[in-house]
Protein backbone atom coordinates (compact mmCIF):
# COMPACT_ATOMS: atom_id res chain seq x y z
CA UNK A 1 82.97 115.56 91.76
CA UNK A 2 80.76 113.97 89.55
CA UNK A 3 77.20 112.25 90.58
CA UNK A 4 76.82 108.91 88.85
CA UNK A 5 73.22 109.72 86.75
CA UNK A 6 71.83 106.37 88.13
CA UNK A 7 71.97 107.50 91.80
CA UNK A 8 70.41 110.74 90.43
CA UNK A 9 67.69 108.70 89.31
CA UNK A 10 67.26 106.62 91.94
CA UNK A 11 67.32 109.50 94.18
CA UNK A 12 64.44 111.41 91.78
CA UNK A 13 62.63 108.53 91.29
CA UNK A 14 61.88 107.39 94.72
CA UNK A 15 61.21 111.41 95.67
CA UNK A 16 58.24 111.19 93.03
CA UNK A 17 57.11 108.09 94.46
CA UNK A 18 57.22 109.85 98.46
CA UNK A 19 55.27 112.70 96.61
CA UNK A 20 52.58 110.61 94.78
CA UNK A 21 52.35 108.52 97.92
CA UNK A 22 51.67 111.28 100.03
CA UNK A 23 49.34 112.98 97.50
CA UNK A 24 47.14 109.58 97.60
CA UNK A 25 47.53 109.48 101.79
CA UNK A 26 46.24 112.79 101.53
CA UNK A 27 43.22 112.92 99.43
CA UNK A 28 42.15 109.51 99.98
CA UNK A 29 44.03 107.61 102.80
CA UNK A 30 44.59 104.99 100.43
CA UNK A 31 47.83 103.48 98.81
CA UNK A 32 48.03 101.78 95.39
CA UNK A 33 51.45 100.70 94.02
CA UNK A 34 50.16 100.51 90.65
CA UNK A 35 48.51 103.90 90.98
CA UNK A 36 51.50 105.24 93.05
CA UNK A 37 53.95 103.95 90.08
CA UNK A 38 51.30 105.40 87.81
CA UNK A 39 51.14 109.08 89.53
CA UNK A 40 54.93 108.98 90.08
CA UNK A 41 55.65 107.73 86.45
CA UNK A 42 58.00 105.12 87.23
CA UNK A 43 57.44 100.94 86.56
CA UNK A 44 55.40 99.56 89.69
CA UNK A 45 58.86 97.43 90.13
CA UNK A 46 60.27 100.27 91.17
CA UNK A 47 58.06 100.87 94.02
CA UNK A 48 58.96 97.76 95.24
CA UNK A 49 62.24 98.17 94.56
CA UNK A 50 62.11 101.29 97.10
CA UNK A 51 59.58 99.70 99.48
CA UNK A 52 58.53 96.72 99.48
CA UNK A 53 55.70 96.55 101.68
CA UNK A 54 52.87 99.53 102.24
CA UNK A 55 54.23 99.88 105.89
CA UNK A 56 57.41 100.69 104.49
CA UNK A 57 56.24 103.36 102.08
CA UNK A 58 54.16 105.20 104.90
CA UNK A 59 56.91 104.83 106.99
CA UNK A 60 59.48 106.73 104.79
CA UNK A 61 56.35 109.74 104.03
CA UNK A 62 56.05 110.21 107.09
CA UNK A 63 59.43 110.64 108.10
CA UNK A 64 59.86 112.76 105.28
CA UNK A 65 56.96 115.37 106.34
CA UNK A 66 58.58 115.47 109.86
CA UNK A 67 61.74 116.43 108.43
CA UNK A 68 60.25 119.21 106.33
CA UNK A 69 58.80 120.77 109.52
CA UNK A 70 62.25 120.47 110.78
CA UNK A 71 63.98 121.77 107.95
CA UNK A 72 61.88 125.11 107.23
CA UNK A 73 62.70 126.44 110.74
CA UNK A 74 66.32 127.84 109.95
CA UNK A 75 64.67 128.98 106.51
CA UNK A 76 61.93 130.60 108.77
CA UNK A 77 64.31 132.00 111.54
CA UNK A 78 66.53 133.68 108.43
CA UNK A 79 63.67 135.48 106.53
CA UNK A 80 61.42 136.62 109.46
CA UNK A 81 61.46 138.36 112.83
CA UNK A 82 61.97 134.91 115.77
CA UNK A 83 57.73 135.77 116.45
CA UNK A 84 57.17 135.88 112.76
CA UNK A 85 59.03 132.47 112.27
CA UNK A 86 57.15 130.68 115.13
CA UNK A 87 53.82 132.03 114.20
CA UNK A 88 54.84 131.31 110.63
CA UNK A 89 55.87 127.58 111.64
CA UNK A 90 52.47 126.87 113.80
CA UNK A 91 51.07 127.62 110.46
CA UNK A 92 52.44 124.76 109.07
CA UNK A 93 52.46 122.57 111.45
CA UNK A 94 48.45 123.26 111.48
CA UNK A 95 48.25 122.55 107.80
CA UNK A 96 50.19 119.31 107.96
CA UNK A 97 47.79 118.14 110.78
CA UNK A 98 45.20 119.47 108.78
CA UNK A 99 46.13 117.65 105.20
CA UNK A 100 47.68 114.18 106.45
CA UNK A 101 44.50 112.82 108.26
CA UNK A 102 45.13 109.92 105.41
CA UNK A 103 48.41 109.39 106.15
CA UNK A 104 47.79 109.38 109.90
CA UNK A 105 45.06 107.05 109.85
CA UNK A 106 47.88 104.50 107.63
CA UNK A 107 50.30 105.15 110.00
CA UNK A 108 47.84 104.00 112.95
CA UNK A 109 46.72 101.34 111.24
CA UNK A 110 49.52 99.37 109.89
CA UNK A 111 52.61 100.30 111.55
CA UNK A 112 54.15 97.97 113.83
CA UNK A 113 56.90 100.08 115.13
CA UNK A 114 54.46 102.98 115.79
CA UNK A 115 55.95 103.74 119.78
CA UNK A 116 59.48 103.79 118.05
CA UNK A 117 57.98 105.90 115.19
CA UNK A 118 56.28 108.42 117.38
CA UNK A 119 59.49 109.25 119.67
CA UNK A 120 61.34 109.53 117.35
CA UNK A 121 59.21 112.36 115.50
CA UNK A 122 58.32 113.91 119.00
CA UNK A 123 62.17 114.11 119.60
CA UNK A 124 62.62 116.00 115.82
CA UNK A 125 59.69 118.21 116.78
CA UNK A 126 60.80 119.49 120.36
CA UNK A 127 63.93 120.12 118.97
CA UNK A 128 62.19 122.36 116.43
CA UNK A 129 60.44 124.13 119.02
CA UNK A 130 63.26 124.54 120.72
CA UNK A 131 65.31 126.20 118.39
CA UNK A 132 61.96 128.40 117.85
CA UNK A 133 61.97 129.14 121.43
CA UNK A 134 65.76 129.89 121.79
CA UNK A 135 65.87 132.40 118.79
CA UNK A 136 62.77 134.03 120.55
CA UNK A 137 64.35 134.32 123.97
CA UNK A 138 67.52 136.28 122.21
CA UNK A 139 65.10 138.60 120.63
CA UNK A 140 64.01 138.70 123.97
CA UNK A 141 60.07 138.35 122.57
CA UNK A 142 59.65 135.36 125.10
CA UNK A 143 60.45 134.57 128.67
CA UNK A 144 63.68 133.01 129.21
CA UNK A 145 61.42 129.71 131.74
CA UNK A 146 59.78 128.54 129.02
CA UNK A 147 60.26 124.65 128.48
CA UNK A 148 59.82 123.51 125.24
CA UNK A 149 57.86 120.31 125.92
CA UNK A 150 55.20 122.37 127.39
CA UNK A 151 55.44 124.71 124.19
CA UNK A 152 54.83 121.48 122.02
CA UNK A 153 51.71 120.23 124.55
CA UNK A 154 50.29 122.96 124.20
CA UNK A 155 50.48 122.92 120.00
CA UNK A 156 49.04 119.66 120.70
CA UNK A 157 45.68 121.57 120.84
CA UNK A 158 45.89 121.61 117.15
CA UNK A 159 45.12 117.93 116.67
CA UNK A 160 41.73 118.28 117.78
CA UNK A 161 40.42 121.16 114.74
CA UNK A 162 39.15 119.37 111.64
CA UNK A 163 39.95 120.33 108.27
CA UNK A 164 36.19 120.88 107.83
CA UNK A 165 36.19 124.02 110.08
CA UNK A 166 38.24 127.42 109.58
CA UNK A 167 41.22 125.62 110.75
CA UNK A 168 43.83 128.94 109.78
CA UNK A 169 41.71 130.92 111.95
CA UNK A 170 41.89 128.53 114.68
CA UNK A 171 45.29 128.15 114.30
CA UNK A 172 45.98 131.88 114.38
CA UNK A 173 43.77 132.29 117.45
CA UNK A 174 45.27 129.25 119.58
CA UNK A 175 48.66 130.96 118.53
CA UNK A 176 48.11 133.94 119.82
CA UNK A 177 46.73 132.39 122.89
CA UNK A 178 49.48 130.47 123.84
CA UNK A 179 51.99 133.60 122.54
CA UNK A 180 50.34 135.47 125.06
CA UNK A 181 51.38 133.12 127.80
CA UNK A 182 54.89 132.81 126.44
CA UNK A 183 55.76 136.68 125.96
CA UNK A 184 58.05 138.20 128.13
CA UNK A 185 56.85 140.54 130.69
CA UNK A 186 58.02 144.16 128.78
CA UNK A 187 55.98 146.12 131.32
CA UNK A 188 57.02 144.60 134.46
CA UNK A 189 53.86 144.71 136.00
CA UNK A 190 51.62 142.08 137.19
């Protein structure tokens, strides 16, 4: 089967203008067609073309971090032990609280649909940390009760370090906080 080079355009163009977009969310919470088209070296018409308001454009980068969140669990669960892969996974999901203040503060600020938005990412997520949890309780590295909406609360704690302080450290220490709470009982003690 053959893919028509125009749709491979398309498809590579409006990628590079999700990645400029989010590089300019990023570093200064700020979008700019012209500087988007600029960064993602396509005519400004093609922005449009792709979105055609700013709401639109946020919309579709933030969708598109969610889904990378999502996606790099089975990557995770293949090359690492279940505890590696959710330790491994907190780590990003730090780092993406951590670098998207920008795109965060757009999303608050100009998105209409935001209750829509929001379940709809906390829906991806828990299923994320689900499929964390489940690979976990196989390897039997976690207790069996755990319910993943209380998993993804508690990763909620993340929101509130600031990308000022030694957020990995934080990260790794609220990790191992809640993994302590979460492990299964291998001495059968208290």
């Amino acid at each position: 089967m053959t893919v028509n080079p125009r749709r491979a355009d398309t498809r590579r163009n409006h990628e590079r203008i999700l990645a400029a977009a989010l590089e300019s969310l990023t570093a200064s919470g700020e979008l700019s067609f012209n500087a988007i088209a600029k960064k993602a070296e396509v005519g400004v018409g093609t922005v449009y073309r792709h979105f055609p308001t700013q709401e639109a454009l946020v919309l579709a980068v933030y969708r598109r971090e969610v889904q990378h969140l999502v996606d790099v669990v089975p990557i995770l669960l293949d090359t690492n032990t279940p505890e590696q892969a959710f330790r491994t996974w907190t780590g990003h999901l730090a780092r993406y609280m951590m670098t998207k203040r920008g795109l965060a503060n757009a999303l608050l600020t100009g998105t209409t649909s935001r209750e829509e938005l929001f379940a709809k990412a906390y829906e991806t997520m828990l299923h994320a940390v689900s499929t964390l949890l489940e690979a976990n309780v196989r390897a039997g590295s976690v207790r069996a009760d755990l319910d993943p909406e209380t998993v993804l609360r508690a990763l909620g704690g993340l929101l509130h370090l600031s990308p000022q302080s030694d957020w990995r450290s934080q990260t790794a220490s609220l990790t191992d906080l809640l993994w302590s709470g979460m492990c299964a009982d291998k001495g059968g003690g208290s």
